[in-house]
Protein backbone atom coordinates (compact mmCIF):
# COMPACT_ATOMS: atom_id res chain seq x y z
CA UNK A 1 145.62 70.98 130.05
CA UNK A 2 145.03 72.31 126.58
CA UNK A 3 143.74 75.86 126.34
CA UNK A 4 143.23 78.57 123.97
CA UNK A 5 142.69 82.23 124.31
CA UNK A 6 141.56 84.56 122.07
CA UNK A 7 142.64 88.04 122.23
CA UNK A 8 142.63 91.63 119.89
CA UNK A 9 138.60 91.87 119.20
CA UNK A 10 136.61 94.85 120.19
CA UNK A 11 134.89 97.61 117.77
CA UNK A 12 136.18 98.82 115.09
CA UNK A 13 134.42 100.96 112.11
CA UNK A 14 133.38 99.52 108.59
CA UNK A 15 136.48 99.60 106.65
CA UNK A 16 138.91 98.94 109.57
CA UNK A 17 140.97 96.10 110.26
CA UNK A 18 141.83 94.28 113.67
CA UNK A 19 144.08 91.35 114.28
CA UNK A 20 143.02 87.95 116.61
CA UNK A 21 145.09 86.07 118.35
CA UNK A 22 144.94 83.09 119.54
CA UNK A 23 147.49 81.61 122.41
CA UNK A 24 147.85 78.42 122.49
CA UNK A 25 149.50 76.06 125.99
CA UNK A 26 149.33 72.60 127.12
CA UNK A 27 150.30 70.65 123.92
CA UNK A 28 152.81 71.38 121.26
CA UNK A 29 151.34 73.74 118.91
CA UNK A 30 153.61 73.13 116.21
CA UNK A 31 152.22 69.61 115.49
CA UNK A 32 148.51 70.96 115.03
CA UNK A 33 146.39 72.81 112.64
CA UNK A 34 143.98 75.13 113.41
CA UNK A 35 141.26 76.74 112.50
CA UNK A 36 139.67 79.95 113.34
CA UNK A 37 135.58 80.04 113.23
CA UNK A 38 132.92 82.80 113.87
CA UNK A 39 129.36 83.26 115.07
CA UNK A 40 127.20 85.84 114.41
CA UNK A 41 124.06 86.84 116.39
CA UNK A 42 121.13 84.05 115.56
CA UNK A 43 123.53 82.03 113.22
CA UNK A 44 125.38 79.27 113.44
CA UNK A 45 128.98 79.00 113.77
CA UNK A 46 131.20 78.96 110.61
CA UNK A 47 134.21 78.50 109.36
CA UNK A 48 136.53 81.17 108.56
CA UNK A 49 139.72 79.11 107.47
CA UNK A 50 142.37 76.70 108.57
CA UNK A 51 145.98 76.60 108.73
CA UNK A 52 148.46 73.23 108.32
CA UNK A 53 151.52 73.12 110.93
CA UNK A 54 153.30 74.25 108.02
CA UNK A 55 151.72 77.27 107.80
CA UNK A 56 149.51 76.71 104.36
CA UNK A 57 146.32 78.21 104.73
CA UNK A 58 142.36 77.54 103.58
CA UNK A 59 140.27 80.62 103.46
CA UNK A 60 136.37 79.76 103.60
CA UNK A 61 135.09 83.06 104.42
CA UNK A 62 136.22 86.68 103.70
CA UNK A 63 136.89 87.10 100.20
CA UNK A 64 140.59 87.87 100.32
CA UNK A 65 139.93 90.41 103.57
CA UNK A 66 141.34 87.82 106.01
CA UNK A 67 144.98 85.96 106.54
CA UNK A 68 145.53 83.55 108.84
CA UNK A 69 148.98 82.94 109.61
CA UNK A 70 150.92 81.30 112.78
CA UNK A 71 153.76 81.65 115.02
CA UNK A 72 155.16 78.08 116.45
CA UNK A 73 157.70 79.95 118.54
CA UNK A 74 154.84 81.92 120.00
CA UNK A 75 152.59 79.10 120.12
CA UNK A 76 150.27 81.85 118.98
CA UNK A 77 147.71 81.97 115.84
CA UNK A 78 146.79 84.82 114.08
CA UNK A 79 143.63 86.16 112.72
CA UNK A 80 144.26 89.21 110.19
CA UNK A 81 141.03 90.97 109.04
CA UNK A 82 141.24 94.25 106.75
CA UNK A 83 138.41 96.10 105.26
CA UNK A 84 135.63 94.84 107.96
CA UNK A 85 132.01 94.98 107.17
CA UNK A 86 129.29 94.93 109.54
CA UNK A 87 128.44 91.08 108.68
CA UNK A 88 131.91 90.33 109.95
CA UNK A 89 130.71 91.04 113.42
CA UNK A 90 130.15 88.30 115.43
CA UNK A 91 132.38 86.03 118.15
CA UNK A 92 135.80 84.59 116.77
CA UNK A 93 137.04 81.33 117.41
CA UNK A 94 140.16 79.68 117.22
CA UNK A 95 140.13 75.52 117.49
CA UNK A 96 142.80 73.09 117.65
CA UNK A 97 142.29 70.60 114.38
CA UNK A 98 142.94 70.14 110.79
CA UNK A 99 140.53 67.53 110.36
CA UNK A 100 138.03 67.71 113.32
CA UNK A 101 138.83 70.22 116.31
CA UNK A 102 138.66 68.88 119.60
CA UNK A 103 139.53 71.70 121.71
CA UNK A 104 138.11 75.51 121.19
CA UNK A 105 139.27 79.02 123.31
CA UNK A 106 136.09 80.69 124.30
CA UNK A 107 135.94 83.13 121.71
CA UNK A 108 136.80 87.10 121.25
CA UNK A 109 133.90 89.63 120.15
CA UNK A 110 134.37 91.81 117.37
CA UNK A 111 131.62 94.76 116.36
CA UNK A 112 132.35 96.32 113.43
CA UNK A 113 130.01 99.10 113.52
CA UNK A 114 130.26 103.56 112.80
């Protein structure tokens, strides 16, 4: 069956950076984009950006601070998130979809706190 797993959150101080990853088995990852989402305390979940099979990107959130990337060997997506703020804290999601995703991992914390 299709799962994801999200790995690589934790705390980290303001300034920091961390890197998410997202493993992907039980479909062929290569023939899917993906997304990556986030929800903060009391908020609702939103997009962070999206990624083609071919590896171009969509950034919605993070001003430049984030790169999402892929490996189709791996079957792994990345999450890459340099000079964190404390309104970057909240759960991380990946999701298999360009369009609409279907299927989501169940989500890595990250705290970015002093």
């Amino acid at each position: 069956q299709v799962q994801l797993v999200e790995s690589g959150g934790g705390l980290v101080q303001p300034g920091g950076s961390l890197r998410l990853s997202c493993a992907a088995s039980g479909f062929t990852f290569a023939n899917y984009g993906m997304r990556w989402y986030r929800q903060a305390p009391g908020k609702e979940r939103e997009l962070v950006g999206r990624i083609t099979t071919a590896g171009s990107t969509t950034n919605y959130i993070g001003g430049g601070r984030f790169t999402i990337s892929r490996d189709n060997a791996k079957n792994t997506l990345y999450l890459q998130m340099n000079s964190l703020k404390p309104e970057d804290t909240a759960v991380y999601y990946c999701s298999r979809g360009w369009v609409n995703p279907d299927y989501w991992g169940q989500g890595t914390q990250v705290t970015v706190s002093s």
